[in-house]
PDB file of N, CA and C in Angstrom:
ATOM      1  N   UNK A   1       0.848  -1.165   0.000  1.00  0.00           N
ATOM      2  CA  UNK A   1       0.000   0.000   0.000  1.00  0.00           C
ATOM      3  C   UNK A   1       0.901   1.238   0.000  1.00  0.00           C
ATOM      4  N   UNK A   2       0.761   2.053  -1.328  1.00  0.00           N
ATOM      5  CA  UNK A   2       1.938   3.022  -1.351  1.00  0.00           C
ATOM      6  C   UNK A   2       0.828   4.406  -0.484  1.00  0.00           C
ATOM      7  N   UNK A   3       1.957   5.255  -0.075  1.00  0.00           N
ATOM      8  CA  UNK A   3       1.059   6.666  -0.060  1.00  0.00           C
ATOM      9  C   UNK A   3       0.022   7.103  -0.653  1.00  0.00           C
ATOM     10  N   UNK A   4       0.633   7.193  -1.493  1.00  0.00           N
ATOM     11  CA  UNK A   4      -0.283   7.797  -2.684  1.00  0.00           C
ATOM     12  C   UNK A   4      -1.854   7.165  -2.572  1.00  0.00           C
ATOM     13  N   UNK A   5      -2.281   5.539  -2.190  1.00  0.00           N
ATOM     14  CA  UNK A   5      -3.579   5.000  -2.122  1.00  0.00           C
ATOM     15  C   UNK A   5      -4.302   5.276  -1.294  1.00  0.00           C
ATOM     16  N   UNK A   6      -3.497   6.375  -0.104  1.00  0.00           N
ATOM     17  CA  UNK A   6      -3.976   6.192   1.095  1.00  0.00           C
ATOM     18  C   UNK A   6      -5.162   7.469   0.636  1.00  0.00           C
ATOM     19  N   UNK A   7      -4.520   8.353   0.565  1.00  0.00           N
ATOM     20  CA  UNK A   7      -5.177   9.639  -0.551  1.00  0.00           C
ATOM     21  C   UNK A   7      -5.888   9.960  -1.277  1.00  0.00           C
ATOM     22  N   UNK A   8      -5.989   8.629  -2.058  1.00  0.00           N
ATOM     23  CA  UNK A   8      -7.119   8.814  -3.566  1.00  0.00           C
ATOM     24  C   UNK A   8      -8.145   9.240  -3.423  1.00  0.00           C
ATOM     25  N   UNK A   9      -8.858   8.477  -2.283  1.00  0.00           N
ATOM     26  CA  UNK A   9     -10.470   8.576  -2.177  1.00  0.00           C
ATOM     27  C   UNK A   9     -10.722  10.250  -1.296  1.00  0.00           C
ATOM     28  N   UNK A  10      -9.840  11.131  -0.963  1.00  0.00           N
ATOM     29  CA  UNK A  10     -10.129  12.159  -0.303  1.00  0.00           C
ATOM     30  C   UNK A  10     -10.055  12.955  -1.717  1.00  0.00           C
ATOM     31  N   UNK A  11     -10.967  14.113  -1.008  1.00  0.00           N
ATOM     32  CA  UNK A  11     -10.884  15.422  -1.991  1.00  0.00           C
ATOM     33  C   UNK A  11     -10.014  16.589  -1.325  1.00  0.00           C
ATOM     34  N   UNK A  12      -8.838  16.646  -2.137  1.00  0.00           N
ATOM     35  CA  UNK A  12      -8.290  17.747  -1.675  1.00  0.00           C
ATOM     36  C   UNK A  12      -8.836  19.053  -2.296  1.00  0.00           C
ATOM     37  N   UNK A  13      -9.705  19.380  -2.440  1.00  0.00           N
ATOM     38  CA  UNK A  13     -10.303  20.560  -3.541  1.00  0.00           C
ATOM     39  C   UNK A  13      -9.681  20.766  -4.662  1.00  0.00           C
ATOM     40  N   UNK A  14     -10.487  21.969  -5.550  1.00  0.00           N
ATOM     41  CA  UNK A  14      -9.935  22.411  -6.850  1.00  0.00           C
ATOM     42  C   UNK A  14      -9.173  23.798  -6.786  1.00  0.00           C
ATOM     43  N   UNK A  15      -9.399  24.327  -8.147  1.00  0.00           N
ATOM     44  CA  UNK A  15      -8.600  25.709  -7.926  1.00  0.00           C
ATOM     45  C   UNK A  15      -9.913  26.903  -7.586  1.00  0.00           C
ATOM     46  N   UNK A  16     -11.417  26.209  -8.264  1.00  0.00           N
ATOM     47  CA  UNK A  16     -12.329  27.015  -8.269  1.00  0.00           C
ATOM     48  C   UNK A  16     -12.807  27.237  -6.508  1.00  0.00           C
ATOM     49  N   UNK A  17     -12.540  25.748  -5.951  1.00  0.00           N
ATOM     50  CA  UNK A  17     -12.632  26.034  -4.364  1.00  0.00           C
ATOM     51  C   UNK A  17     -12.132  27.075  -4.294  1.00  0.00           C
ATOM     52  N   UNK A  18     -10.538  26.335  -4.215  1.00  0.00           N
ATOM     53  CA  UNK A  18      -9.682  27.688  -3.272  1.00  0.00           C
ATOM     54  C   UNK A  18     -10.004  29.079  -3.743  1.00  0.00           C
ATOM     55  N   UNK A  19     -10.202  29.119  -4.888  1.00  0.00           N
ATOM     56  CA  UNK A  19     -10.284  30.677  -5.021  1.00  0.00           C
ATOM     57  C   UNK A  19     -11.760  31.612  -4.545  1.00  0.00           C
ATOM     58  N   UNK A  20     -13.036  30.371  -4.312  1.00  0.00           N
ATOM     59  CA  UNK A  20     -14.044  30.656  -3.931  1.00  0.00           C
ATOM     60  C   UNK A  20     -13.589  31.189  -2.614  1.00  0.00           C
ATOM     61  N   UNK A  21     -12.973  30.217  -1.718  1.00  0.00           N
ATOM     62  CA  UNK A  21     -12.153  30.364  -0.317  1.00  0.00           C
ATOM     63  C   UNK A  21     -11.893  31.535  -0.063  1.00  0.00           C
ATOM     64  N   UNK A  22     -10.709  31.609  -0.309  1.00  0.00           N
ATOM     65  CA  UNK A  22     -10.183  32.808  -1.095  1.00  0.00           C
ATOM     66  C   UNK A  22     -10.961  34.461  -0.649  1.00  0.00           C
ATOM     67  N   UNK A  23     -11.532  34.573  -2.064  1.00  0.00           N
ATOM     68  CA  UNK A  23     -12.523  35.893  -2.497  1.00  0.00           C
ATOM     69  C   UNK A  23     -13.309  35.986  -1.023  1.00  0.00           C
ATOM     70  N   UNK A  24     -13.790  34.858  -0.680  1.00  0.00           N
ATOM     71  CA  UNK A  24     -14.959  34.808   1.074  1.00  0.00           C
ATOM     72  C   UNK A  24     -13.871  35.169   1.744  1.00  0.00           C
ATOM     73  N   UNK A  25     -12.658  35.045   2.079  1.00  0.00           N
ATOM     74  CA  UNK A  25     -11.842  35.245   2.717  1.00  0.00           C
ATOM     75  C   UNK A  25     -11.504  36.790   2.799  1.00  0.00           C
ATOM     76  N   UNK A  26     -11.199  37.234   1.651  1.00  0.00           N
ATOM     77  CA  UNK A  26     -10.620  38.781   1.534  1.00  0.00           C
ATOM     78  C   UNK A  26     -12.131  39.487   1.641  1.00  0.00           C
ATOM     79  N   UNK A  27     -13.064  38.940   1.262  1.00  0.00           N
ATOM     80  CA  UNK A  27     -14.617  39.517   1.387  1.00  0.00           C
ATOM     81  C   UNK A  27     -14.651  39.767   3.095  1.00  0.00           C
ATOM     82  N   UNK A  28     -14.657  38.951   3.880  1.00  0.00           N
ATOM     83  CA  UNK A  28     -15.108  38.951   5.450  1.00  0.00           C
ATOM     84  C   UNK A  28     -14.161  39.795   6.052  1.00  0.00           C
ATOM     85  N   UNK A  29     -12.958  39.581   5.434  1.00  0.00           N
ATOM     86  CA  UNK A  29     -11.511  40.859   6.229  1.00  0.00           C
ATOM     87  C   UNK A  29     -11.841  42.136   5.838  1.00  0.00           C
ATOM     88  N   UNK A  30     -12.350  42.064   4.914  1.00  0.00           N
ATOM     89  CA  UNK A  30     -12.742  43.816   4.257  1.00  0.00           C
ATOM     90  C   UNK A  30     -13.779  44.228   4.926  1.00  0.00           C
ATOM     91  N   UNK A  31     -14.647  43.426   5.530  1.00  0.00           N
ATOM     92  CA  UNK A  31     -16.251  43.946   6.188  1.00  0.00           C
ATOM     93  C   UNK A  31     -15.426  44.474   7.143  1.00  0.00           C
ATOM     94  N   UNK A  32     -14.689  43.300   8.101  1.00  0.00           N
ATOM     95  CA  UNK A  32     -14.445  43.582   9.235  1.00  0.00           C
ATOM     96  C   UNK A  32     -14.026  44.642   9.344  1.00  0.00           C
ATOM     97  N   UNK A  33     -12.592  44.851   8.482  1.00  0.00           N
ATOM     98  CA  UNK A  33     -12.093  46.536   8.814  1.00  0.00           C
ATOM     99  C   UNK A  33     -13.229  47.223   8.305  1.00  0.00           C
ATOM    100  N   UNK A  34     -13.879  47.869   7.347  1.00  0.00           N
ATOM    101  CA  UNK A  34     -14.772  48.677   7.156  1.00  0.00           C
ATOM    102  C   UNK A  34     -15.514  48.853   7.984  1.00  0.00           C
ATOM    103  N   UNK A  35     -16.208  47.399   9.095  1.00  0.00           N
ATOM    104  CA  UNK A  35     -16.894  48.012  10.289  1.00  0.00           C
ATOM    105  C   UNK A  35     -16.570  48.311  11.341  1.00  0.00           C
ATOM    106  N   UNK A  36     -15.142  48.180  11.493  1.00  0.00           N
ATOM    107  CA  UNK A  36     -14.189  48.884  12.925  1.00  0.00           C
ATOM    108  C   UNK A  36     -13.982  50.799  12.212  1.00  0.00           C
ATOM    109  N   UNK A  37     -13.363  50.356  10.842  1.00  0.00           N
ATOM    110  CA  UNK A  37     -12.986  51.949  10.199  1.00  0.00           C
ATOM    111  C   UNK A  37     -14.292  53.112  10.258  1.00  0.00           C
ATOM    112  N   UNK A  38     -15.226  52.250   9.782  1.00  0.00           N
ATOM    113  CA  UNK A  38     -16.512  53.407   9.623  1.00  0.00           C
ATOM    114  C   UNK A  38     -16.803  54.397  11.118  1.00  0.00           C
ATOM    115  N   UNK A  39     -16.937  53.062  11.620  1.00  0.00           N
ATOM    116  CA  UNK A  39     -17.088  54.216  13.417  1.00  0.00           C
ATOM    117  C   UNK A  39     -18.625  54.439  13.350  1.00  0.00           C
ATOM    118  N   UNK A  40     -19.615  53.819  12.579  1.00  0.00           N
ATOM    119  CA  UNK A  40     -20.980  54.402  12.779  1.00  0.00           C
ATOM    120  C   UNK A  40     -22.006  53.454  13.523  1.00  0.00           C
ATOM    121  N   UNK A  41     -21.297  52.613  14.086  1.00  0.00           N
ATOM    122  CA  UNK A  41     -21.924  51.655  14.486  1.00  0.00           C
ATOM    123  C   UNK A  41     -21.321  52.040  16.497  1.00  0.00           C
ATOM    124  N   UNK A  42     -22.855  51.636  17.059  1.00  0.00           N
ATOM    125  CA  UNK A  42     -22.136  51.351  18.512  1.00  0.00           C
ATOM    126  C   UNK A  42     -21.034  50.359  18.921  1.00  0.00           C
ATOM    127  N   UNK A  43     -20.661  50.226  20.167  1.00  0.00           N
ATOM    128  CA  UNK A  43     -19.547  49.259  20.361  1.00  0.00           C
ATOM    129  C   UNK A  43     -20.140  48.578  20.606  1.00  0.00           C
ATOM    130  N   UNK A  44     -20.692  47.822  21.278  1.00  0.00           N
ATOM    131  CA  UNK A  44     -22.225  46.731  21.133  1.00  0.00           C
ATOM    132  C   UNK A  44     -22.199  46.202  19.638  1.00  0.00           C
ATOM    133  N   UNK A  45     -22.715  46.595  18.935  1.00  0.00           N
ATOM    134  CA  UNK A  45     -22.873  46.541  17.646  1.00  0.00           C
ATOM    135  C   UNK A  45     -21.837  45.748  16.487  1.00  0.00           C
ATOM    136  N   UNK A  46     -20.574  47.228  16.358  1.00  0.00           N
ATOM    137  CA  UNK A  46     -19.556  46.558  16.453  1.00  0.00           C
ATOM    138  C   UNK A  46     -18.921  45.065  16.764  1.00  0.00           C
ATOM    139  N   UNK A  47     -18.862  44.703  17.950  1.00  0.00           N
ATOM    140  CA  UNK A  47     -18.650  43.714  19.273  1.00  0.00           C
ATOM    141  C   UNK A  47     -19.408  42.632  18.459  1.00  0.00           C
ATOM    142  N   UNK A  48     -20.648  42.307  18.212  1.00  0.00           N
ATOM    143  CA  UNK A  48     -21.373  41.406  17.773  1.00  0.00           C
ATOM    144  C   UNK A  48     -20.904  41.083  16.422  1.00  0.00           C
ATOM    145  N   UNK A  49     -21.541  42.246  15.682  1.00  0.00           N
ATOM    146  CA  UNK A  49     -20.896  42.337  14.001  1.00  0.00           C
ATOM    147  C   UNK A  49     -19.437  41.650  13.820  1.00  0.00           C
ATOM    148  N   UNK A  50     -18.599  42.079  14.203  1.00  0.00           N
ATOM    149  CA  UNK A  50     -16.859  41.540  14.217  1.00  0.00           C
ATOM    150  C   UNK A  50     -16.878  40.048  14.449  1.00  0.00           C
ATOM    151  N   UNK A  51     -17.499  39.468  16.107  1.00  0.00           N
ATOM    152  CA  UNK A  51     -17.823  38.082  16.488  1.00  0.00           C
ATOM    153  C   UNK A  51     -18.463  37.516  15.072  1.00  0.00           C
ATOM    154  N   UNK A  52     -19.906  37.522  14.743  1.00  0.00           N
ATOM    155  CA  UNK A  52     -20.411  37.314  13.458  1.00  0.00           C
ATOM    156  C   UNK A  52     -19.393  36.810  12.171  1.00  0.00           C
ATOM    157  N   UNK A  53     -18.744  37.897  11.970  1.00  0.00           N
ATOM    158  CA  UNK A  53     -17.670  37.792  10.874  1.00  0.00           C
ATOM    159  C   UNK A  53     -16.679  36.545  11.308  1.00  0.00           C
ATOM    160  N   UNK A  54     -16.396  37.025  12.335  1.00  0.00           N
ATOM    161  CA  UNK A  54     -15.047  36.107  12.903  1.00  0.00           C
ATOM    162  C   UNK A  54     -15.262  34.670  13.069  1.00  0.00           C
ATOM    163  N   UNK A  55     -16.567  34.156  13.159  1.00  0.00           N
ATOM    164  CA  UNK A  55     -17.875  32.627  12.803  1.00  0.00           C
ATOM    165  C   UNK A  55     -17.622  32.419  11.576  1.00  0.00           C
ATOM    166  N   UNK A  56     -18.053  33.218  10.663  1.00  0.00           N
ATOM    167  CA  UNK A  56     -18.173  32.936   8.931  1.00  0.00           C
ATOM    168  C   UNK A  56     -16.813  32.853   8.642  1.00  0.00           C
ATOM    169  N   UNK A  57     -16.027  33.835   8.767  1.00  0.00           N
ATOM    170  CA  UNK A  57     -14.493  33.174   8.812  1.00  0.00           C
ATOM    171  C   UNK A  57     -14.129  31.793   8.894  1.00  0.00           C
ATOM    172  N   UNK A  58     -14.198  31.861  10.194  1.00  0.00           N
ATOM    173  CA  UNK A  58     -13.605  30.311  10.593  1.00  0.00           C
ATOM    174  C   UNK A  58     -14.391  28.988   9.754  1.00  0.00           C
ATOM    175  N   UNK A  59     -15.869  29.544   9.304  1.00  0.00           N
ATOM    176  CA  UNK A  59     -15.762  28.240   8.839  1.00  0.00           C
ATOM    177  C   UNK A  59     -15.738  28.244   7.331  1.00  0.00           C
ATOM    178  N   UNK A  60     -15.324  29.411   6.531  1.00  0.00           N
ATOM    179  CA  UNK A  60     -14.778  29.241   5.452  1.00  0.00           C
ATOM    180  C   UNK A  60     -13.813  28.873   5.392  1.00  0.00           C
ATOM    181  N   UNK A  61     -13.077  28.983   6.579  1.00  0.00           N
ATOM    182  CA  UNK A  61     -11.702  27.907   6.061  1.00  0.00           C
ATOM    183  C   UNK A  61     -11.834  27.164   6.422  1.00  0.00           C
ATOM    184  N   UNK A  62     -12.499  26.406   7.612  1.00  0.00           N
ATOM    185  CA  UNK A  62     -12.923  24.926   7.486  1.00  0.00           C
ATOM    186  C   UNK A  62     -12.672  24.197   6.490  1.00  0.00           C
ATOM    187  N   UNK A  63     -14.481  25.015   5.687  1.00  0.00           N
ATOM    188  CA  UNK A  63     -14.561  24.348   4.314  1.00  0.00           C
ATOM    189  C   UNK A  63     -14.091  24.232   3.573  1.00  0.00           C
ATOM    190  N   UNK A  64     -13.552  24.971   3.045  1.00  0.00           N
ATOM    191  CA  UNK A  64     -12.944  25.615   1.663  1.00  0.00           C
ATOM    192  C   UNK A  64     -11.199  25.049   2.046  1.00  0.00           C
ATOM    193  N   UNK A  65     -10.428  25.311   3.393  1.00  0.00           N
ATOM    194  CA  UNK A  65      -9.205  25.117   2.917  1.00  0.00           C
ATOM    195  C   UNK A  65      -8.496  23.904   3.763  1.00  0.00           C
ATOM    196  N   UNK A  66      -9.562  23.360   4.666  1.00  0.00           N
ATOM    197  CA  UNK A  66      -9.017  22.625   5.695  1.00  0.00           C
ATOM    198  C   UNK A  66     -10.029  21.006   5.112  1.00  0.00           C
ATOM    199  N   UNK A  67     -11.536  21.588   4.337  1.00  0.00           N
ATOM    200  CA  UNK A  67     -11.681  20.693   3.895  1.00  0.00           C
ATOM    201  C   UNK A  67     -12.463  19.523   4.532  1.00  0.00           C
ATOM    202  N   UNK A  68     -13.124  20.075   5.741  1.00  0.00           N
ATOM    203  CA  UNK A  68     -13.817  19.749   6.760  1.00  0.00           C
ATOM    204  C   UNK A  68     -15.393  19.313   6.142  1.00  0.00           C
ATOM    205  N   UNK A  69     -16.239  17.979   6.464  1.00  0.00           N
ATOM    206  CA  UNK A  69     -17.465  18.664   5.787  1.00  0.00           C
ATOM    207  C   UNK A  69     -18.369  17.346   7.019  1.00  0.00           C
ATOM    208  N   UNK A  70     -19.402  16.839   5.986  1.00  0.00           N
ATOM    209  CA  UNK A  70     -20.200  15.586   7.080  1.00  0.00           C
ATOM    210  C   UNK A  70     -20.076  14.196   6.672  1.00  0.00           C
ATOM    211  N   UNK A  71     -18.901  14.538   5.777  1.00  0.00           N
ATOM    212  CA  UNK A  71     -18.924  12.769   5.203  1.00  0.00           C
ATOM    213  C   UNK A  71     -18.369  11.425   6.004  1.00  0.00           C
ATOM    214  N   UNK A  72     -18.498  10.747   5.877  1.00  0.00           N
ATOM    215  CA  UNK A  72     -18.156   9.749   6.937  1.00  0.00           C
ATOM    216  C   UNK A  72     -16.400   9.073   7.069  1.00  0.00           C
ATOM    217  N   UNK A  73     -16.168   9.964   5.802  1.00  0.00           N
ATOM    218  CA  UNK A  73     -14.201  10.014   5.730  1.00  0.00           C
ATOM    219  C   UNK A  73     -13.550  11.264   6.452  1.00  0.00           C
ATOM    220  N   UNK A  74     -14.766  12.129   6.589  1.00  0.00           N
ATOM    221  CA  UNK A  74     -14.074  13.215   7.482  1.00  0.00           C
ATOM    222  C   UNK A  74     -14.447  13.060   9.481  1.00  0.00           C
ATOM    223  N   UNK A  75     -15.583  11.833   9.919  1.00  0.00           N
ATOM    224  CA  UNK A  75     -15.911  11.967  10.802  1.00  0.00           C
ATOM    225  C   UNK A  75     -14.921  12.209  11.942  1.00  0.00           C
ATOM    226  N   UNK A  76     -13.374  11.689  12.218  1.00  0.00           N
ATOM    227  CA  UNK A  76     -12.512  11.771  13.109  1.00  0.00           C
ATOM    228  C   UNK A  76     -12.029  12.928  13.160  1.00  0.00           C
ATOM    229  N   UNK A  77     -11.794  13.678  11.688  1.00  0.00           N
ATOM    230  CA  UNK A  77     -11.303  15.064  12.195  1.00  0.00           C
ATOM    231  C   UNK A  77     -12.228  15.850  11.872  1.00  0.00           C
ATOM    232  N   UNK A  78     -13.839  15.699  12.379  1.00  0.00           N
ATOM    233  CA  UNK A  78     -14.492  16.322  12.741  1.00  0.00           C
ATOM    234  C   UNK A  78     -14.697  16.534  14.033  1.00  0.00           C
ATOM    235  N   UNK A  79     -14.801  14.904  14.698  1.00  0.00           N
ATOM    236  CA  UNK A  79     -14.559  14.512  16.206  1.00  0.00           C
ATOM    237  C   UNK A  79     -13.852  15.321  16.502  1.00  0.00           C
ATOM    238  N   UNK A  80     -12.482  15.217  16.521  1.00  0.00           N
ATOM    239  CA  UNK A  80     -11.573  15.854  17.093  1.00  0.00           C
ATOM    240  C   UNK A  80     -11.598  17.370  16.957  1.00  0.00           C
ATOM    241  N   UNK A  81     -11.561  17.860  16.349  1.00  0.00           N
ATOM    242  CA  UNK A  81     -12.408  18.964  15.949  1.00  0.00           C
ATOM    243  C   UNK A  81     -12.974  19.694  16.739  1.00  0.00           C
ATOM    244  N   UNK A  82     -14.192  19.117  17.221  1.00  0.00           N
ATOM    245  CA  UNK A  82     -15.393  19.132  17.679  1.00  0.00           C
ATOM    246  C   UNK A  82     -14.394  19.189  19.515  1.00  0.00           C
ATOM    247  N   UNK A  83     -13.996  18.305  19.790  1.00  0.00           N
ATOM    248  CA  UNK A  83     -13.455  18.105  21.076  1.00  0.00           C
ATOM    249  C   UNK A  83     -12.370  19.196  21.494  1.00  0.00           C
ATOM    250  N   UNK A  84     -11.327  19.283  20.620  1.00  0.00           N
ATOM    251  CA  UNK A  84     -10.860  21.051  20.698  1.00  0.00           C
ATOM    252  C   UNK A  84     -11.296  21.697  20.915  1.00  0.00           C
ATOM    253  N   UNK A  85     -11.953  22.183  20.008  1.00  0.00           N
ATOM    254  CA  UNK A  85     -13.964  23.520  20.775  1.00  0.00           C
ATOM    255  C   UNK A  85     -14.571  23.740  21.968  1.00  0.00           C
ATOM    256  N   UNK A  86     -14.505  22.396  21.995  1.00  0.00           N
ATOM    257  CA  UNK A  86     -14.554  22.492  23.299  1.00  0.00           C
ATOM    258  C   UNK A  86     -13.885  22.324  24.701  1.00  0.00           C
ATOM    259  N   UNK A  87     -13.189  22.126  24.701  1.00  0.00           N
ATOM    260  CA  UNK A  87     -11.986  21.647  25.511  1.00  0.00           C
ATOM    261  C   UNK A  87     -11.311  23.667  25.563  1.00  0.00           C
ATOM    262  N   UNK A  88     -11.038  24.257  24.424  1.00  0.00           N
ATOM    263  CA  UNK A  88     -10.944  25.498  24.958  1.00  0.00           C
ATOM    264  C   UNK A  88     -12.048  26.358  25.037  1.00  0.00           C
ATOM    265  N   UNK A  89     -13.254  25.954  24.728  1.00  0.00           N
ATOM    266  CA  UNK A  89     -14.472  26.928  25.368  1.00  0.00           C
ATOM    267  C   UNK A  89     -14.577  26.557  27.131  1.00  0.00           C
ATOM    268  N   UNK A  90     -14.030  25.760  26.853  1.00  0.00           N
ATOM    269  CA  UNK A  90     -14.085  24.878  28.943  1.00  0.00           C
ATOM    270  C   UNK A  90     -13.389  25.684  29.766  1.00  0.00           C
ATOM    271  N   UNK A  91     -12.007  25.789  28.954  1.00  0.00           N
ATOM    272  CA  UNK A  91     -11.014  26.701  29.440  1.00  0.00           C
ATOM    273  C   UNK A  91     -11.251  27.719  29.299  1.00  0.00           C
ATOM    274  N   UNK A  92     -11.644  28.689  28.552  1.00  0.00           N
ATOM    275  CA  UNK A  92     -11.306  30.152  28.083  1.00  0.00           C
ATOM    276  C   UNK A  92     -12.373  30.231  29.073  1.00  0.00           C
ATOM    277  N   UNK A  93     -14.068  29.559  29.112  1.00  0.00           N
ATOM    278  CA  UNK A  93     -15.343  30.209  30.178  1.00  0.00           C
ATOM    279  C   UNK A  93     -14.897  29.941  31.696  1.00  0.00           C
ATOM    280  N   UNK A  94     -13.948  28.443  31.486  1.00  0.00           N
ATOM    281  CA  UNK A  94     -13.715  28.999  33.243  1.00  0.00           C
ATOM    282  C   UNK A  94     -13.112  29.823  33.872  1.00  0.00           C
ATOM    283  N   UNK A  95     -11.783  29.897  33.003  1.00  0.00           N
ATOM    284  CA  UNK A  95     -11.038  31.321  33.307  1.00  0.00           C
ATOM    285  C   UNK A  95     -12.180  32.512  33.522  1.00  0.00           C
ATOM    286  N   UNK A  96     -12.988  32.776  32.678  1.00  0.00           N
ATOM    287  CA  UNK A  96     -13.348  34.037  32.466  1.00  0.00           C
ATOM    288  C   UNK A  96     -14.486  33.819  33.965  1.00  0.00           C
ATOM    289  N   UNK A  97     -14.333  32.472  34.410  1.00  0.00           N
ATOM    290  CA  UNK A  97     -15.335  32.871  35.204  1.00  0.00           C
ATOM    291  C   UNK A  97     -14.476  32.878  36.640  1.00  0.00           C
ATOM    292  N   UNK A  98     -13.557  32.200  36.425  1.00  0.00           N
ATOM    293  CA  UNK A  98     -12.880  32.629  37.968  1.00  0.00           C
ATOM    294  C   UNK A  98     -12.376  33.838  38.261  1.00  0.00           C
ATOM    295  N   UNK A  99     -12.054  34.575  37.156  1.00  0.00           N
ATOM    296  CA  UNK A  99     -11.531  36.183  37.248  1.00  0.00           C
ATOM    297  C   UNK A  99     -12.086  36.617  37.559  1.00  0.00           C
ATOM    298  N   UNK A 100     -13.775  36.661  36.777  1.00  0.00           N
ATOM    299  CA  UNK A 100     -14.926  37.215  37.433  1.00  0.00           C
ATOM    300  C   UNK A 100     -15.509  37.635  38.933  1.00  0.00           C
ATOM    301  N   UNK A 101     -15.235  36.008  39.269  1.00  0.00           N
ATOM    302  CA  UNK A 101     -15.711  35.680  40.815  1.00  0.00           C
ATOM    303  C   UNK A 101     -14.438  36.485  41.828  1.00  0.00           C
ATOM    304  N   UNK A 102     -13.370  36.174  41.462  1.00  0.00           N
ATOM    305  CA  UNK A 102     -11.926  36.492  42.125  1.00  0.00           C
ATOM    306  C   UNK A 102     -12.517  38.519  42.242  1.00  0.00           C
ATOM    307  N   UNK A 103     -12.508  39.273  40.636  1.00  0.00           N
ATOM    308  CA  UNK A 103     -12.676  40.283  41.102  1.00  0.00           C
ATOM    309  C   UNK A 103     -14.124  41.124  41.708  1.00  0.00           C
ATOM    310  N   UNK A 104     -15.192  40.253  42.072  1.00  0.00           N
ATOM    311  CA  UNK A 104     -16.076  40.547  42.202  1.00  0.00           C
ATOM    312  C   UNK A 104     -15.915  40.002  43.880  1.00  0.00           C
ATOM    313  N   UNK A 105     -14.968  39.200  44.283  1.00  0.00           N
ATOM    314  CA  UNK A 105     -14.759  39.140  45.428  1.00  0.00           C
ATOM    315  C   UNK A 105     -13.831  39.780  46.311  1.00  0.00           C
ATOM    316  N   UNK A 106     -12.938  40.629  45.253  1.00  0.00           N
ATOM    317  CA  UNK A 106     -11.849  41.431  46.180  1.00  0.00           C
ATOM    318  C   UNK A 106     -12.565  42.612  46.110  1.00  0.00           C
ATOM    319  N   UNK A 107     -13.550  43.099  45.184  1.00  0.00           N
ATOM    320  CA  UNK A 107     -13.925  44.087  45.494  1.00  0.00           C
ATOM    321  C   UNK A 107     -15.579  44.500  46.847  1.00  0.00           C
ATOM    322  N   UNK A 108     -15.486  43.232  47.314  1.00  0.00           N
ATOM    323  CA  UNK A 108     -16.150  43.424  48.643  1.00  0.00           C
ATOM    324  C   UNK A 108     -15.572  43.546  50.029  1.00  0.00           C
ATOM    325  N   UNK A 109     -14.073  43.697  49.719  1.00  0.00           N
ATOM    326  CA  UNK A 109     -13.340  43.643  50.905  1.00  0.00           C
ATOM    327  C   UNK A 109     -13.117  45.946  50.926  1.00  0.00           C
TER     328      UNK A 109
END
């Protein structure tokens, strides 16, 4: 079994992907600055809008360059995937919640 067989049956995309990729790519970076540059939006607003973008981002490159989708040849590094995500949403919310508690408790002293 050479390399090469191990490979066949995956799709590494085309050129029309990547460049679809691509264009969504330089498309979502351009919103973003335009909606930090404009300034007409609240920071609220902003804050959401940017998050929003920064979603569609990530999973255009998923798709498009990492190649991620629901087929049953991608299920493990979807799994895994999937378990990263969470494993630092675990981390990043507990942090954010012990800081929380920590400064919401020094400031009753």
């Amino acid at each position: 079994m050479s390399a090469h067989s191990i490979h066949e049956e995956e799709s590494h995309g085309s050129l029309g992907g990547y460049l679809a990729g691509f264009v969504l790519a330089v498309v979502l970076t351009a919103a973003s600055f335009w909606l930090v540059l404009h300034g007409g939006f609240s920071r609220e607003t902003a804050l959401l809008g940017l998050a929003a973008l920064a979603v569609v981002q990530i999973l255009v490159h998923l798709v498009f360059f990492l190649h991620m989708n629901t087929s049953s040849s991608q299920r493990w590094n979807v799994t895994a995937f999937t378990y990263t995500v969470l494993t630092v949403a675990i981390i990043v919310g507990g942090t954010l919640w012990v800081m929380h508690n920590v400064g919401m408790n020094m400031m009753s002293r």
